[in-house]
N, C-alpha and C. Protein backbone atom coordinates (compact mmCIF):
# COMPACT_ATOMS: atom_id res chain seq x y z
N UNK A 1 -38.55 33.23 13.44
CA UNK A 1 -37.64 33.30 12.31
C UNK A 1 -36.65 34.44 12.50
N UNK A 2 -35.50 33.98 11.48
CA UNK A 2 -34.61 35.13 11.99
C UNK A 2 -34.13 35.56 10.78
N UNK A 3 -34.01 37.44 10.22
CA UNK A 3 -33.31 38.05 9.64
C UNK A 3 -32.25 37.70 8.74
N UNK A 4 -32.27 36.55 7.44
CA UNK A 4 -30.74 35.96 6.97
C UNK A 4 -30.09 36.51 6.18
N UNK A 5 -30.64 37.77 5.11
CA UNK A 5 -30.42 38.31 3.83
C UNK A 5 -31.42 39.79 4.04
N UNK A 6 -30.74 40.58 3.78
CA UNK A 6 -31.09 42.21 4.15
C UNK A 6 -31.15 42.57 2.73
N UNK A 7 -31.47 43.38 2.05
CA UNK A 7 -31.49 43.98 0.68
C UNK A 7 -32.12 45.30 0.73
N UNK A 8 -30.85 46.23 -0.27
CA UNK A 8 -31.66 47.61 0.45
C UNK A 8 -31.56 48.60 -1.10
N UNK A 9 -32.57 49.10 -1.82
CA UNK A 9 -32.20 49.50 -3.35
C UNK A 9 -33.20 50.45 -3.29
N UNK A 10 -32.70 51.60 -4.24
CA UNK A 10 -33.08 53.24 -4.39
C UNK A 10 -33.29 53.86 -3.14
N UNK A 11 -32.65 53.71 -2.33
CA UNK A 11 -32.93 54.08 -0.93
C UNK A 11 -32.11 55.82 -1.08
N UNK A 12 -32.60 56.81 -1.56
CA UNK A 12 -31.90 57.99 -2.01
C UNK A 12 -31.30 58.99 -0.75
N UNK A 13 -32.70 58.86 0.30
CA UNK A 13 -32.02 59.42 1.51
C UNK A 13 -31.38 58.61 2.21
N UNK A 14 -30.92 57.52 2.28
CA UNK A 14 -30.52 56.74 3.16
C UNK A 14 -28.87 57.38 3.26
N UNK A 15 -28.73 57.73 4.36
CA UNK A 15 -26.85 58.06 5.02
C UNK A 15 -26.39 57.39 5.38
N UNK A 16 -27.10 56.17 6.29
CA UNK A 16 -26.02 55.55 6.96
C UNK A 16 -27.33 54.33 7.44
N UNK A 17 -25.94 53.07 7.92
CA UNK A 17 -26.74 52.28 8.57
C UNK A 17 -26.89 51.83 10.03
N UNK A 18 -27.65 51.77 10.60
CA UNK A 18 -27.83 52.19 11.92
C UNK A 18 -26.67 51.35 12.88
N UNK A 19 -26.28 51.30 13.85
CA UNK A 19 -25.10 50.79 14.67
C UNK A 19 -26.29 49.40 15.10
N UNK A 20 -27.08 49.69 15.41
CA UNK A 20 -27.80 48.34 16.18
C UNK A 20 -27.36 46.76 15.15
N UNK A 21 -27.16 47.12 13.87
CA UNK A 21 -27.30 46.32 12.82
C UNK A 21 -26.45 45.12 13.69
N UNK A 22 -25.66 45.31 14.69
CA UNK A 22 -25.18 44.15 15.18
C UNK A 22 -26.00 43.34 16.03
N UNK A 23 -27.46 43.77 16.17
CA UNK A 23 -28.26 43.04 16.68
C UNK A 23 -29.03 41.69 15.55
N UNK A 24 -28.59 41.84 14.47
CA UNK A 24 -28.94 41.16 13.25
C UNK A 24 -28.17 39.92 13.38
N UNK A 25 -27.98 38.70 14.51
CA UNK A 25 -27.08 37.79 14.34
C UNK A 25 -27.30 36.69 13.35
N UNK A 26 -28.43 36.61 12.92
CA UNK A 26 -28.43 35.43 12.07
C UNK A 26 -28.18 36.12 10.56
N UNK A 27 -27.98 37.45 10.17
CA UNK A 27 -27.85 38.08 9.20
C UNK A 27 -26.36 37.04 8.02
N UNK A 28 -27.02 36.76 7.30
CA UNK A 28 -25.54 36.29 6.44
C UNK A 28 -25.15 37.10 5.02
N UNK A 29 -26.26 37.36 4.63
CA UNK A 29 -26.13 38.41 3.44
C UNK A 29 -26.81 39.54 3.55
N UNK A 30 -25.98 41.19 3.17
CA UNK A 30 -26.17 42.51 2.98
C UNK A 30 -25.65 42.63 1.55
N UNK A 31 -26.61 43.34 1.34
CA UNK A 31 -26.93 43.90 -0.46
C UNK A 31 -27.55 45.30 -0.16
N UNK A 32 -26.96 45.93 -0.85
CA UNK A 32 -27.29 47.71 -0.86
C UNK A 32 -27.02 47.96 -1.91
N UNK A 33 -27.71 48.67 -2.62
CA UNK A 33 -27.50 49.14 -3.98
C UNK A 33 -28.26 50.25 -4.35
N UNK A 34 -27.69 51.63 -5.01
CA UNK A 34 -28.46 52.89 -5.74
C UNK A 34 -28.64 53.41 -4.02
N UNK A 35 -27.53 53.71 -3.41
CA UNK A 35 -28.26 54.63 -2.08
C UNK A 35 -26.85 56.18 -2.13
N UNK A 36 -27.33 56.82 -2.95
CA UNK A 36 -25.74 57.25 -3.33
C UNK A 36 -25.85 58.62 -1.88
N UNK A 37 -26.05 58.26 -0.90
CA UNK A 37 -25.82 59.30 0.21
C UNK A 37 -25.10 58.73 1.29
N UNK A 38 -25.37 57.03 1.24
CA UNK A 38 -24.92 55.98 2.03
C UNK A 38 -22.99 56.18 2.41
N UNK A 39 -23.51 56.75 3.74
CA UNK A 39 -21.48 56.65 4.02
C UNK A 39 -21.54 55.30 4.40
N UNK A 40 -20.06 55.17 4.76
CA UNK A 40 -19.40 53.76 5.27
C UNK A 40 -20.36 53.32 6.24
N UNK A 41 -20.07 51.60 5.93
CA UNK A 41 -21.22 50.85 7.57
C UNK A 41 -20.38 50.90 8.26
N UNK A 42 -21.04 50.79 9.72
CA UNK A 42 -20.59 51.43 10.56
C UNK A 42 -20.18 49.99 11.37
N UNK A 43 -19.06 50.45 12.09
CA UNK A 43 -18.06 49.08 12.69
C UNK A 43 -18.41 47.93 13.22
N UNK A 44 -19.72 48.05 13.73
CA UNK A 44 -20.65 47.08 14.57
C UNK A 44 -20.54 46.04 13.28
N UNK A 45 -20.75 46.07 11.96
CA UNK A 45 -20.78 45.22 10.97
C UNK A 45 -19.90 43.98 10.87
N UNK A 46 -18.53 44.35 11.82
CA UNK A 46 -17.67 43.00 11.99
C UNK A 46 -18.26 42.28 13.44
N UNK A 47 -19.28 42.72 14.09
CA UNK A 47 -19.61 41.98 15.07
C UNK A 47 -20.63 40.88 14.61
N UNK A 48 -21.42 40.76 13.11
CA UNK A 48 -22.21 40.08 12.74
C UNK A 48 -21.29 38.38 12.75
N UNK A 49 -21.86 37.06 13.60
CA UNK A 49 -21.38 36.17 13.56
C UNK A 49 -21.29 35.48 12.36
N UNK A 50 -22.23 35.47 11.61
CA UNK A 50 -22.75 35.00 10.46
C UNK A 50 -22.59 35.32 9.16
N UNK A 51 -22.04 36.41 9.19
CA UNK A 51 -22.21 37.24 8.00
C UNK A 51 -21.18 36.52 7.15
N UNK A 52 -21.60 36.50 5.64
CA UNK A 52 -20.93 35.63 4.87
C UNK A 52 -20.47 36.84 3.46
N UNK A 53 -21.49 37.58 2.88
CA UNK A 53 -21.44 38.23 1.87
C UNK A 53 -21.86 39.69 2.31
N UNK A 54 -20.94 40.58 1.77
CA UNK A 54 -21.37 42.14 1.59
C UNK A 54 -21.33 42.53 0.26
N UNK A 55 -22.01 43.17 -0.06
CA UNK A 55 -22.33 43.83 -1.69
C UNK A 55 -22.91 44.79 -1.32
N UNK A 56 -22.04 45.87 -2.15
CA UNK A 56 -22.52 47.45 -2.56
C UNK A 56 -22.41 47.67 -3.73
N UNK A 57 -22.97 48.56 -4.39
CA UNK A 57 -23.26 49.00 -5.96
C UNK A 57 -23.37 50.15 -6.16
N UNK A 58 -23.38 51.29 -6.73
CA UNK A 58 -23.54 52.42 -6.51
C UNK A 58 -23.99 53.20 -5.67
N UNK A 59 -23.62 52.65 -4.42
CA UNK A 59 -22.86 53.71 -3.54
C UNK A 59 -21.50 54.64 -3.04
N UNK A 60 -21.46 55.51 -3.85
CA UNK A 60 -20.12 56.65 -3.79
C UNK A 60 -19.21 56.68 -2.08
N UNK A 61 -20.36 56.94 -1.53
CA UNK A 61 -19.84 57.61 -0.27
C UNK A 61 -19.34 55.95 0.94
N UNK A 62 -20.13 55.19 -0.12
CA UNK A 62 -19.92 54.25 1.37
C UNK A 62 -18.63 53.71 1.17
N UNK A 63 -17.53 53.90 0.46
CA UNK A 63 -16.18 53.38 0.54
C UNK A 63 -15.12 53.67 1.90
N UNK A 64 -14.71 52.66 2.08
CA UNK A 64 -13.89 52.50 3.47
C UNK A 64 -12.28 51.88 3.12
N UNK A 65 -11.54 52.29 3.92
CA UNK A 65 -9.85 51.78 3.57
C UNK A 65 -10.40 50.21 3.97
N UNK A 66 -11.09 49.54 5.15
CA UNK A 66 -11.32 48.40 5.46
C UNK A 66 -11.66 47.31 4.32
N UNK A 67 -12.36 47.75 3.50
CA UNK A 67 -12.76 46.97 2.08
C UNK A 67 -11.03 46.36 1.19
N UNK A 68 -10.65 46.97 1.48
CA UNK A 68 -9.40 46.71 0.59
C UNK A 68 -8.77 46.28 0.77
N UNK A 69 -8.58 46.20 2.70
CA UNK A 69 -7.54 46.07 3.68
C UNK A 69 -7.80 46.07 5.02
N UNK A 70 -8.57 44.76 4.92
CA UNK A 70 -9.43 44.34 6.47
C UNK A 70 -8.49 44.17 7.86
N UNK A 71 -7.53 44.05 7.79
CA UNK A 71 -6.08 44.09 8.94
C UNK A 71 -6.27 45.61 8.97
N UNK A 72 -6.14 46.35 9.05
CA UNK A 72 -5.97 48.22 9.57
C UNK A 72 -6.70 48.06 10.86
N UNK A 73 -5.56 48.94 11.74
CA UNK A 73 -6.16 48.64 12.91
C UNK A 73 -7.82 48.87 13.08
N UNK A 74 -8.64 49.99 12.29
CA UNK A 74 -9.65 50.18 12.53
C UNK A 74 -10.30 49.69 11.90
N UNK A 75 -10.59 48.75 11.18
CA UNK A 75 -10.90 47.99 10.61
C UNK A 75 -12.38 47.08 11.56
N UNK A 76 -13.56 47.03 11.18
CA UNK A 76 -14.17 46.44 11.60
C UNK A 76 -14.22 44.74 11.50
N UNK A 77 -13.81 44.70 10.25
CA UNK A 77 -13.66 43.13 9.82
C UNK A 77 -11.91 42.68 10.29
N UNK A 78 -11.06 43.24 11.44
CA UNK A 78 -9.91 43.13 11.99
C UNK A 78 -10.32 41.76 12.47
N UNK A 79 -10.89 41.11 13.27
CA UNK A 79 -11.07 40.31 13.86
C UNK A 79 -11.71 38.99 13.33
N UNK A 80 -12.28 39.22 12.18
CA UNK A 80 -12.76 37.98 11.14
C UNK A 80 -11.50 38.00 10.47
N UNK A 81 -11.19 38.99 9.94
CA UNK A 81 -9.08 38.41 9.15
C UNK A 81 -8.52 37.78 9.51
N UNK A 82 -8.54 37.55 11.11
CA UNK A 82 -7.56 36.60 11.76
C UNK A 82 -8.28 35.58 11.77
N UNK A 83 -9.81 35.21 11.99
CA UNK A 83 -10.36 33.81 11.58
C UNK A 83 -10.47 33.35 10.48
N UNK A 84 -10.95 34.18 9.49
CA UNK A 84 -11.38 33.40 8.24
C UNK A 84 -10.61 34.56 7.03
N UNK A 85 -10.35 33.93 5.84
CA UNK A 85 -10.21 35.19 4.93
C UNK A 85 -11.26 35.05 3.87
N UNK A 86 -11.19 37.12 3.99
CA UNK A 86 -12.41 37.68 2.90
C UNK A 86 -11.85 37.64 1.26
N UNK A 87 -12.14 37.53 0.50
CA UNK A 87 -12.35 37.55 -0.79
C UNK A 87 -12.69 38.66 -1.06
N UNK A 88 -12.43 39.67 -1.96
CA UNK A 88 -12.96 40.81 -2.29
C UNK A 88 -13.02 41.42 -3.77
N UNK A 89 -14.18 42.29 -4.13
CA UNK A 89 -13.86 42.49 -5.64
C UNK A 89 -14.14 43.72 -5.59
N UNK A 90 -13.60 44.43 -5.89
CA UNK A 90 -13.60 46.17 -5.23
C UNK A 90 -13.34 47.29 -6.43
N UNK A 91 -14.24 48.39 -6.78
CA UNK A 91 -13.69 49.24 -7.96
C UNK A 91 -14.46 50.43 -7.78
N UNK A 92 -13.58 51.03 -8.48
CA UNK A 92 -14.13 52.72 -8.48
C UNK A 92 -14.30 53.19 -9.97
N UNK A 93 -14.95 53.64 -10.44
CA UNK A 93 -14.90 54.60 -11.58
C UNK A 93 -16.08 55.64 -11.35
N UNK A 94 -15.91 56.76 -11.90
CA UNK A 94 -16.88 57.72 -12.63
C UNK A 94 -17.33 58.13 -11.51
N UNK A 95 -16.68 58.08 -9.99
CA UNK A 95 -17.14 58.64 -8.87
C UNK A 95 -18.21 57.17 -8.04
N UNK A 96 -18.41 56.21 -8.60
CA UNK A 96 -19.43 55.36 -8.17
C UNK A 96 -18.38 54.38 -8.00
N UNK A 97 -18.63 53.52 -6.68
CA UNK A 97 -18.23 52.34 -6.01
C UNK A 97 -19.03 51.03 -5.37
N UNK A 98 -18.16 49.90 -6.10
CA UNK A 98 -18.98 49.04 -6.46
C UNK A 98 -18.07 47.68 -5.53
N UNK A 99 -18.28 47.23 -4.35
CA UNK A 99 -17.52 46.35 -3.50
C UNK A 99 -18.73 45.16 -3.32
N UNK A 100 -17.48 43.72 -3.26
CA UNK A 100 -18.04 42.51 -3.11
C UNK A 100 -17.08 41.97 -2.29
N UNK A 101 -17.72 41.72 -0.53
CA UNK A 101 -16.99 40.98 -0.08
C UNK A 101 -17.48 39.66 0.26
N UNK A 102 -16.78 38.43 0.49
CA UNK A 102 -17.32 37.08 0.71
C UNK A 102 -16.38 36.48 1.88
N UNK A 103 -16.49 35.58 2.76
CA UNK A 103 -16.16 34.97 3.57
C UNK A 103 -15.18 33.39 3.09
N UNK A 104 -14.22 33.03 3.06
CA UNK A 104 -14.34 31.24 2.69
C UNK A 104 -13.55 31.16 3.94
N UNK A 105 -13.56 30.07 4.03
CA UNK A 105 -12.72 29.39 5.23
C UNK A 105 -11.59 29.35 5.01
């Protein structure tokens, strides 16, 4: 069996998510929520073939220019923009950030 839906909640020390995560190919959904130490995922995340949905929830630190604006050259999801476009629902208040990205054809 393979890895399809990741879910990751009150995770308080959690900083970051590890680079291997591109070893996760059958991964289609990431959900993180309440990890408020969590910086940005890290670029390997546009190498996931599969990946359909990202969701974050109160995580502060993990905001990225890429969420908003997947074309920037550094942009991990640069290379899914030109295949498919993301959908996104993206907000900030009160210091807490709350991003939904989705895949459609």
């Amino acid at each position: 069996l393979s890895l399809q839906a990741l879910s990751i909640y009150n995770c308080e020390g959690l900083k970051e998510i590890p680079e291997w995560i591109d070893n996760l190919t059958s991964l289609e959904s990431l959900r993180i929520e309440y990890c408020p130490k969590l910086m940005p995922l890290p670029k390997q995340i546009g190498n996931l073939p599969n990946l359909e949905t990202i969701y974050i929830l109160e995580c502060p630190g993990a905001f990225a220019e890429w969420w908003e604006d997947p074309t920037i050259p550094d942009s991990p999801l640069k290379h899914v923009a030109a295949e498919m476009r993301w959908e996104s629902s993206c907000s900030s208040s009160r210091g807490d950030f709350y991003c939904h990205k989705s895949r459609k054809a």
